[in-house]
C-alpha atoms as a PDB file:
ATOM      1  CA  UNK A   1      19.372   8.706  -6.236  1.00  0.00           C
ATOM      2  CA  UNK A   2      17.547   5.396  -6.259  1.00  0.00           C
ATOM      3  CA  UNK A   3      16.238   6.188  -9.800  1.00  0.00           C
ATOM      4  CA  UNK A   4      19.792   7.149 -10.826  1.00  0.00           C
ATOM      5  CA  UNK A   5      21.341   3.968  -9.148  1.00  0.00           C
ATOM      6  CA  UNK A   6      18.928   1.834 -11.645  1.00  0.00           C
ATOM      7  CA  UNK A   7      20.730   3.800 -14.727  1.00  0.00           C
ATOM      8  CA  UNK A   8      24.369   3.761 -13.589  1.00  0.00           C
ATOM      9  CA  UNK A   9      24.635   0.544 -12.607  1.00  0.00           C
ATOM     10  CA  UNK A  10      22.797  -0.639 -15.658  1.00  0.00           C
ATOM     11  CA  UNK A  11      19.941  -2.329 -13.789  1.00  0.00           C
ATOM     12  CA  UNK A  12      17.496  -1.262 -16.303  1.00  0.00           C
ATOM     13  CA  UNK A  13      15.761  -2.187 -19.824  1.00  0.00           C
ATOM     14  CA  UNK A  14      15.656  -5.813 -20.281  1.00  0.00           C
ATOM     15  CA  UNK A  15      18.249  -6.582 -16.536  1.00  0.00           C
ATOM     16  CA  UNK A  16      16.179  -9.149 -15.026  1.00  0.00           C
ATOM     17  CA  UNK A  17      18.515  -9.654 -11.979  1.00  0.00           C
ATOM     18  CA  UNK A  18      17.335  -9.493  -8.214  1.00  0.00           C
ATOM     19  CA  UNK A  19      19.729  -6.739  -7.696  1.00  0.00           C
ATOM     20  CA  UNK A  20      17.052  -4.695 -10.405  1.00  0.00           C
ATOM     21  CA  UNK A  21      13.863  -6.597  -8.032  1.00  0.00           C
ATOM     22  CA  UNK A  22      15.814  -5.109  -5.021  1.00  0.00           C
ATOM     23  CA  UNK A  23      16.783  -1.532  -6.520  1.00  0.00           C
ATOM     24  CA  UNK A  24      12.828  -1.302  -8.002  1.00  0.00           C
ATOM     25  CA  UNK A  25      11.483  -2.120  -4.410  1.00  0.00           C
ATOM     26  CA  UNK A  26      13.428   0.111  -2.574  1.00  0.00           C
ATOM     27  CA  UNK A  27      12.491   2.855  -5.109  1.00  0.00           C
ATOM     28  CA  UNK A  28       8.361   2.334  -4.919  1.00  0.00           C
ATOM     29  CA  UNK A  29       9.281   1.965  -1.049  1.00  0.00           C
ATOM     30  CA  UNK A  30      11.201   5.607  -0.408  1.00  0.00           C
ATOM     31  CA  UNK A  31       8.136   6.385  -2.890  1.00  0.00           C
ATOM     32  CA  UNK A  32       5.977   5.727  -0.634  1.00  0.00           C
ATOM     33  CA  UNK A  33       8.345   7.661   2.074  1.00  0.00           C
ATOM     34  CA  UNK A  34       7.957  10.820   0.311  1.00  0.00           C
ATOM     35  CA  UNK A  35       4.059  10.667  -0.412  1.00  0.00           C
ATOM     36  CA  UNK A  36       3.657  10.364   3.443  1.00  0.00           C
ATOM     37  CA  UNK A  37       6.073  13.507   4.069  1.00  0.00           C
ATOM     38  CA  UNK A  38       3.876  15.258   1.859  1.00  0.00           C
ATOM     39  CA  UNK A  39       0.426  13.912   2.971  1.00  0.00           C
ATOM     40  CA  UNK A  40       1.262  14.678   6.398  1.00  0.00           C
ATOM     41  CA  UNK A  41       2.997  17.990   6.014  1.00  0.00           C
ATOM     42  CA  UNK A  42      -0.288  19.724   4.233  1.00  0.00           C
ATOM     43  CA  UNK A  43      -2.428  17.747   6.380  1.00  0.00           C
ATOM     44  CA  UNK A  44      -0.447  19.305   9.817  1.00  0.00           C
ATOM     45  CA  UNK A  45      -0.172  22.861   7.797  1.00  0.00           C
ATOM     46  CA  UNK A  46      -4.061  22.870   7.420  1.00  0.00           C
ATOM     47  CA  UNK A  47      -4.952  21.216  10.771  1.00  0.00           C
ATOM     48  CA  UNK A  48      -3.064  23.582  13.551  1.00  0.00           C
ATOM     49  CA  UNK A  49      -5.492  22.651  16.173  1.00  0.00           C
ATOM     50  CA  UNK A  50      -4.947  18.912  16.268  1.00  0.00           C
ATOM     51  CA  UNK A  51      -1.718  16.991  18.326  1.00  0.00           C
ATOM     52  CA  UNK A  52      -0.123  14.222  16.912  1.00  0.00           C
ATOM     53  CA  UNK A  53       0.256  12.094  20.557  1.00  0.00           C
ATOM     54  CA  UNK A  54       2.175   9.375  19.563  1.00  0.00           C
ATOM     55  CA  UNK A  55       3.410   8.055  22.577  1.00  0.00           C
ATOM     56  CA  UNK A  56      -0.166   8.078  24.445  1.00  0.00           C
ATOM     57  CA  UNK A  57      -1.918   5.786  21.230  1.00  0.00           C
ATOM     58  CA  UNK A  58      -1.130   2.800  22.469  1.00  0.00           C
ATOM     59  CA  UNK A  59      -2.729  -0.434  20.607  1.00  0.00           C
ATOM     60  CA  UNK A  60      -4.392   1.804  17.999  1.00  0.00           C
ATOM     61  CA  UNK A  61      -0.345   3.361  17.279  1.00  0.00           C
ATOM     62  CA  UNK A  62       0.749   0.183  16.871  1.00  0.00           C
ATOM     63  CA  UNK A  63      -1.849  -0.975  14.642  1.00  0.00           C
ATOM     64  CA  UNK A  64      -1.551   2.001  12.341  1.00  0.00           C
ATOM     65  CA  UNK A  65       2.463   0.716  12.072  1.00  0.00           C
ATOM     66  CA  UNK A  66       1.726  -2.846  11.109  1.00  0.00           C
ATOM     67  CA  UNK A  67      -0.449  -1.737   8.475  1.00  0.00           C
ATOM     68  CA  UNK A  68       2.043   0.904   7.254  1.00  0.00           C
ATOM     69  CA  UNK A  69       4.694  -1.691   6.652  1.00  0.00           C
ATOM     70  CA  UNK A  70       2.329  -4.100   5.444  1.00  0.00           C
ATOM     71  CA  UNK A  71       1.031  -1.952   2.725  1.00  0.00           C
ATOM     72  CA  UNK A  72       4.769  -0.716   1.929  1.00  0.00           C
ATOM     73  CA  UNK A  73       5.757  -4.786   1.847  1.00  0.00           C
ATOM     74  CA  UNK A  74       2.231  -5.793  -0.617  1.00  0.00           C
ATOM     75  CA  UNK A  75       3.635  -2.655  -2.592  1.00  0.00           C
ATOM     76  CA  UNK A  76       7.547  -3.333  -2.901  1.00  0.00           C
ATOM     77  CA  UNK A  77       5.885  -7.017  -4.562  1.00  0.00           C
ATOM     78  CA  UNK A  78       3.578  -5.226  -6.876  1.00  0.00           C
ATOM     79  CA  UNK A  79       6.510  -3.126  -7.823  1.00  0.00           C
ATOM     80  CA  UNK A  80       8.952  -6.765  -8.414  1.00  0.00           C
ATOM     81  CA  UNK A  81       5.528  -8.292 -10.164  1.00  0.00           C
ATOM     82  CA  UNK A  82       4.993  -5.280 -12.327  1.00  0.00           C
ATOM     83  CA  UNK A  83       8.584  -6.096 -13.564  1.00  0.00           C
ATOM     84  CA  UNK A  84       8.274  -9.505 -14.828  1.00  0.00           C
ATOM     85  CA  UNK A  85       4.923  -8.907 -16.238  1.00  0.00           C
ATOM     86  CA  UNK A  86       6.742  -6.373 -18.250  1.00  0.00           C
ATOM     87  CA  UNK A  87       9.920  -8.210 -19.165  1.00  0.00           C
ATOM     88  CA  UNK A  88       7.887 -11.557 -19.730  1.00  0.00           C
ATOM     89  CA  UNK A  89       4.730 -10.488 -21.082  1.00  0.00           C
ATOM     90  CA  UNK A  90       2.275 -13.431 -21.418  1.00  0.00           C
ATOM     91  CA  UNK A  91       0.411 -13.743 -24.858  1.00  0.00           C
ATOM     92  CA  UNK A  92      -2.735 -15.322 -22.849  1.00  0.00           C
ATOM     93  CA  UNK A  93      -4.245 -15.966 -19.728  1.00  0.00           C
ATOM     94  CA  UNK A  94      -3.307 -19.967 -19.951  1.00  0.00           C
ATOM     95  CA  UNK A  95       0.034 -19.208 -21.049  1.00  0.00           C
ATOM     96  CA  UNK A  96       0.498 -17.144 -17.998  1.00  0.00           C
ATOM     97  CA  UNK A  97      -0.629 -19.472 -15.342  1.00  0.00           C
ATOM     98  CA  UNK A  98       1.918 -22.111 -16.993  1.00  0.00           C
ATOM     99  CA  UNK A  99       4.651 -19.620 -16.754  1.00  0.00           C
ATOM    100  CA  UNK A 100       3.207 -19.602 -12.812  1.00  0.00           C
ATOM    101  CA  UNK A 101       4.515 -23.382 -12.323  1.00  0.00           C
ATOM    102  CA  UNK A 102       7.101 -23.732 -14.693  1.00  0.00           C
ATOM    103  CA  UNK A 103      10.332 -24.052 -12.628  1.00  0.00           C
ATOM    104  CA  UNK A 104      12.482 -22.449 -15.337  1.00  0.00           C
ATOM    105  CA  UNK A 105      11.030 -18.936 -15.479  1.00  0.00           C
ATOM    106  CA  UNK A 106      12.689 -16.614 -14.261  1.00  0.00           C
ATOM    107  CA  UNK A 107      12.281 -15.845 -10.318  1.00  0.00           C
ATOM    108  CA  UNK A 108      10.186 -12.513 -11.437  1.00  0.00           C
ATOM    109  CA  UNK A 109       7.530 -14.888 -13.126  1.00  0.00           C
ATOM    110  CA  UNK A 110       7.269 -17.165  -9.451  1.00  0.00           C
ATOM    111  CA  UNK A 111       6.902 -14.737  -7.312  1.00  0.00           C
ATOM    112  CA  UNK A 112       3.601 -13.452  -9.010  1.00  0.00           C
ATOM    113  CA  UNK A 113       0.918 -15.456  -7.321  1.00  0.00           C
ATOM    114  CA  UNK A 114       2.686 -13.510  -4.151  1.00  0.00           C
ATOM    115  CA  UNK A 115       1.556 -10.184  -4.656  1.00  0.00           C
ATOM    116  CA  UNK A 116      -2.382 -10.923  -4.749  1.00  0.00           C
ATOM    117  CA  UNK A 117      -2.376 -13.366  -1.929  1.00  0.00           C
ATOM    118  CA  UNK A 118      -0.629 -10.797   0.384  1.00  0.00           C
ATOM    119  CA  UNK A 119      -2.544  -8.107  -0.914  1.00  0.00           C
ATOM    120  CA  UNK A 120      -6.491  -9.617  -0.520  1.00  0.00           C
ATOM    121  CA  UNK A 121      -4.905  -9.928   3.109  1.00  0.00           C
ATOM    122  CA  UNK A 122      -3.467  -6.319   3.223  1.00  0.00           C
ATOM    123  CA  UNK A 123      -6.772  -5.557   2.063  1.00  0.00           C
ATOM    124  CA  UNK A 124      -8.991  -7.163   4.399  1.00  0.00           C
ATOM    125  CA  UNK A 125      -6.922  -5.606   7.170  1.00  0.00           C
ATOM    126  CA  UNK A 126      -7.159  -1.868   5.874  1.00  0.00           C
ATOM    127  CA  UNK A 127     -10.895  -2.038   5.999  1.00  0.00           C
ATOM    128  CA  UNK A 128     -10.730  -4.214   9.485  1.00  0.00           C
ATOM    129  CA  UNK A 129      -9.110  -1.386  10.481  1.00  0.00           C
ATOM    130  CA  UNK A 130     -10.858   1.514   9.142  1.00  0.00           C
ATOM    131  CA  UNK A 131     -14.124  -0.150  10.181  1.00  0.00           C
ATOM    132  CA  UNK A 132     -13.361  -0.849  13.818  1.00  0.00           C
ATOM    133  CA  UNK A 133     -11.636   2.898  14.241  1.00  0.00           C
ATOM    134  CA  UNK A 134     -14.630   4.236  12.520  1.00  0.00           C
ATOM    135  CA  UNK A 135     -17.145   3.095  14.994  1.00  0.00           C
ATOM    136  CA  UNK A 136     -14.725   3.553  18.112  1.00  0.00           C
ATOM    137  CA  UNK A 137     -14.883   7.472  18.051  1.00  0.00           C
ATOM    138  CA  UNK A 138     -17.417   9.789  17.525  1.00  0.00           C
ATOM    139  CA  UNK A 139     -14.920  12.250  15.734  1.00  0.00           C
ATOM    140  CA  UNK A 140     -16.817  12.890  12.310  1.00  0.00           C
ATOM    141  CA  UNK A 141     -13.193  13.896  10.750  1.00  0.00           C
ATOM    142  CA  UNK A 142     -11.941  10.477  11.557  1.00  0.00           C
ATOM    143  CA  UNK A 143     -15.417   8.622  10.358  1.00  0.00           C
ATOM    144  CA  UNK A 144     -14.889  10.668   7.203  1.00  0.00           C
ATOM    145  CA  UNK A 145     -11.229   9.450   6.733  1.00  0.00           C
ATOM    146  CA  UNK A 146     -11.662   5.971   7.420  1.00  0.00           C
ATOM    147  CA  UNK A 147     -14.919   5.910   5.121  1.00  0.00           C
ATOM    148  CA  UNK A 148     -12.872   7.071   2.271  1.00  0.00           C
ATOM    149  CA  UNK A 149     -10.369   4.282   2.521  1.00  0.00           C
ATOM    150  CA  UNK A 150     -12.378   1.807   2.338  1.00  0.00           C
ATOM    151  CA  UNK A 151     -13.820   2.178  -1.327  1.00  0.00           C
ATOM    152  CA  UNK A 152     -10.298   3.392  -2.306  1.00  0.00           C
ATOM    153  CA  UNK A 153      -8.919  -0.360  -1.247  1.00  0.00           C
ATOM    154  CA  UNK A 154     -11.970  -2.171  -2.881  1.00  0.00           C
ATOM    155  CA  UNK A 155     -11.161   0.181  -6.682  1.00  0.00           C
ATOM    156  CA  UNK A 156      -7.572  -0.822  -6.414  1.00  0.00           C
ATOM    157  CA  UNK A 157      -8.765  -4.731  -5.583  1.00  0.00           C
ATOM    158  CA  UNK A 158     -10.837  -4.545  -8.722  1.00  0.00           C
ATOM    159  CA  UNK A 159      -7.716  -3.096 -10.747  1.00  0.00           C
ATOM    160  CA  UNK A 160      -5.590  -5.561  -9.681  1.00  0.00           C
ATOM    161  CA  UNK A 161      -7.998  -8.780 -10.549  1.00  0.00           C
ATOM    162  CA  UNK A 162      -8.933  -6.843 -13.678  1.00  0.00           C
ATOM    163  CA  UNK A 163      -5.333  -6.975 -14.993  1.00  0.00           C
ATOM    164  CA  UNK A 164      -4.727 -10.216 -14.348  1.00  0.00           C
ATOM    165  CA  UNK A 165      -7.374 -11.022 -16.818  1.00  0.00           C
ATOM    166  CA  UNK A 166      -6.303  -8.739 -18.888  1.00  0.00           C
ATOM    167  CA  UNK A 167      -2.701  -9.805 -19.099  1.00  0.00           C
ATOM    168  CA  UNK A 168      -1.321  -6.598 -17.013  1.00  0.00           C
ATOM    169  CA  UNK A 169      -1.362  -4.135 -20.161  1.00  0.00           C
ATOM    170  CA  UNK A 170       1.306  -1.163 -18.974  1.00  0.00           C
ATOM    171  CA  UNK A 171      -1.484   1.341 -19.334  1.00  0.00           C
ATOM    172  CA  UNK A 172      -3.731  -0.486 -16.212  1.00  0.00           C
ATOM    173  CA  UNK A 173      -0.335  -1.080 -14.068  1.00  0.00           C
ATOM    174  CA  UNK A 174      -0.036   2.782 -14.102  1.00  0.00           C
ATOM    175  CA  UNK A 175      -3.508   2.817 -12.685  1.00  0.00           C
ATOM    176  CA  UNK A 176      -2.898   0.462 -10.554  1.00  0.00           C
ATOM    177  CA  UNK A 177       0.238   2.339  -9.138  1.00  0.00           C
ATOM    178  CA  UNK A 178      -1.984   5.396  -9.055  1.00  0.00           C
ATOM    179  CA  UNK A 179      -4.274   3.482  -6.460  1.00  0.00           C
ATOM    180  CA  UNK A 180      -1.834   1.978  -4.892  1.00  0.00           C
ATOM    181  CA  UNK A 181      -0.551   5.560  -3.687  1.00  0.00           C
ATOM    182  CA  UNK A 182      -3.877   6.958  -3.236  1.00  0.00           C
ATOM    183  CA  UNK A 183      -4.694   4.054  -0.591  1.00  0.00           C
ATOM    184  CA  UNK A 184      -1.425   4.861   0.948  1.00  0.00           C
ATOM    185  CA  UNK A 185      -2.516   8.356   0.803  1.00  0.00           C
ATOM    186  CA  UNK A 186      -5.991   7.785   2.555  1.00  0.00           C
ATOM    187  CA  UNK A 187      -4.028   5.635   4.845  1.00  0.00           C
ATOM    188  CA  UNK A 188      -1.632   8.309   6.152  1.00  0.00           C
ATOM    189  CA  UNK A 189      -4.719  10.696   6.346  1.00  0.00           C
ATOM    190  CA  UNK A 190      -6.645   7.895   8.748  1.00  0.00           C
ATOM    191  CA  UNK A 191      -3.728   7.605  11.029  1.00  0.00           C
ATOM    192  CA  UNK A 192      -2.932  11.317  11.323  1.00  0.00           C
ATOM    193  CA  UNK A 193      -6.875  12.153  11.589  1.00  0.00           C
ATOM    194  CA  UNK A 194      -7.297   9.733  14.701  1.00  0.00           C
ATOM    195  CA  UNK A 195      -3.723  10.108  16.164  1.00  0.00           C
ATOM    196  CA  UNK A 196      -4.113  14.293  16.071  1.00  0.00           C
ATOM    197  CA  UNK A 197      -7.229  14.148  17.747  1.00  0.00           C
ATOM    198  CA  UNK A 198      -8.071  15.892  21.266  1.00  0.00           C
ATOM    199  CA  UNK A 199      -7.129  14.129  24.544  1.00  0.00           C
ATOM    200  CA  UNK A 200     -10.180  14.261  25.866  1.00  0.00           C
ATOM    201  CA  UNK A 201     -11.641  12.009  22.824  1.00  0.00           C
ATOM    202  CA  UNK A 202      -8.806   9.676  22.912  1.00  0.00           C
ATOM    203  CA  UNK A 203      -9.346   8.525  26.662  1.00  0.00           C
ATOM    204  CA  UNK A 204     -13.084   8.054  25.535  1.00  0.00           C
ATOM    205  CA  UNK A 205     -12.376   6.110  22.442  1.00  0.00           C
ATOM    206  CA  UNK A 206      -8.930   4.328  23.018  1.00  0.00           C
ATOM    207  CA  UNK A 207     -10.434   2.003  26.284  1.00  0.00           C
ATOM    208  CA  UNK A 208     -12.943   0.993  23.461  1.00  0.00           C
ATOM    209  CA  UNK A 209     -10.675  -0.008  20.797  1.00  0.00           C
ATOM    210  CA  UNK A 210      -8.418  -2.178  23.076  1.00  0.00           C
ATOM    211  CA  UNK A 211     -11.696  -4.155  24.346  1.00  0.00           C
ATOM    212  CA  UNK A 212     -12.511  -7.148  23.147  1.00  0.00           C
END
């Protein structure tokens, strides 16, 4: 419907409006919505032993939720940056960081040094947290889950300073979208990994991860 929404209402091709930043956001966002439905769904229909315990996960819950909306936030950005990159290419790397503090650009163009400032943050909290859950449990399945974010967050880092450089050619934005779902992916799997794991585990591990 989103998707259809940008077509109807004419919000598309060369519409450089907010209501087209807004519509494109909310699209990578419920994007982002469905990937975890799926993640989760095969993860739960291949994992029957484990228990997603919600209420009982405490700090570690609510750390798995900040980073969830963070992520979906540094992504809805990408998504508005990905947009003026398109609609205002930049013929060089100069030219682009003068379209950066030129006041007459269009608001798509200013809100492009956004996206990698929140994102090196985003970043550095994903592997914070996969780090410190990592060596808080002796589960291998959540070691294993956590060590595959971690590289996944540093590839799409790489991506994203690489296009910069290379003025964001559409080809390496797809790739960059591409990563951008597979950290999401890896992120889901993390949560649901150390969430669904046995009670007996979590009242060893979770005293731990609330410590100092």
């Amino acid at each position: 419907m989103l998707g259809a929404g940008l077509v109807l209402l004419k919000i598309a091709a060369q519409n450089a409006s907010v209501d087209r930043a807004i519509a494109v956001s909310l699209h990578l966002v419920n994007a982002f919505l469905l990937l975890a439905s799926l993640t989760l769904t095969a993860w739960w229909a291949t994992t029957c032993s484990s228990r997603f315990r919600l209420r009982a996960a405490g700090s570690v819950r609510l750390a798995f939720l900040v980073v969830a909306v963070g992520t979906a936030i540094i992504g809805a950005s990408g998504a508005v940056v990905a947009l003026g990159d398109t609609l205002f290419p930049a013929g060089s790397l100069a030219e682009g960081l003068c379209q950066d503090v030129d006041p007459t650009v269009s608001f798509l163009i200013r809100l492009r040094a956004v996206h990698p400032a929140t994102a090196v943050v985003g970043g550095l909290g994903l592997a914070a947290l996969a780090s410190r859950v990592s060596q808080r449990t002796d589960s291998p399945e959540v070691k294993h889950a956590a060590g595959r974010l971690t590289p996944i967050v540093f590839v799409q880092r790489l991506t994203g300073i690489t296009e910069v450089f290379l003025l964001a050619p559409v080809l390496l934005q797809l790739v960059h979208l591409l990563l951008a779902d597979l950290v999401w992916i890896a992120q889901k799997l993390l949560a649901a990994t150390r969430l669904g794991i046995s009670e007996e585990m979590a009242r060893a591990v979770e005293p731990a991860l609330v410590g100092p």
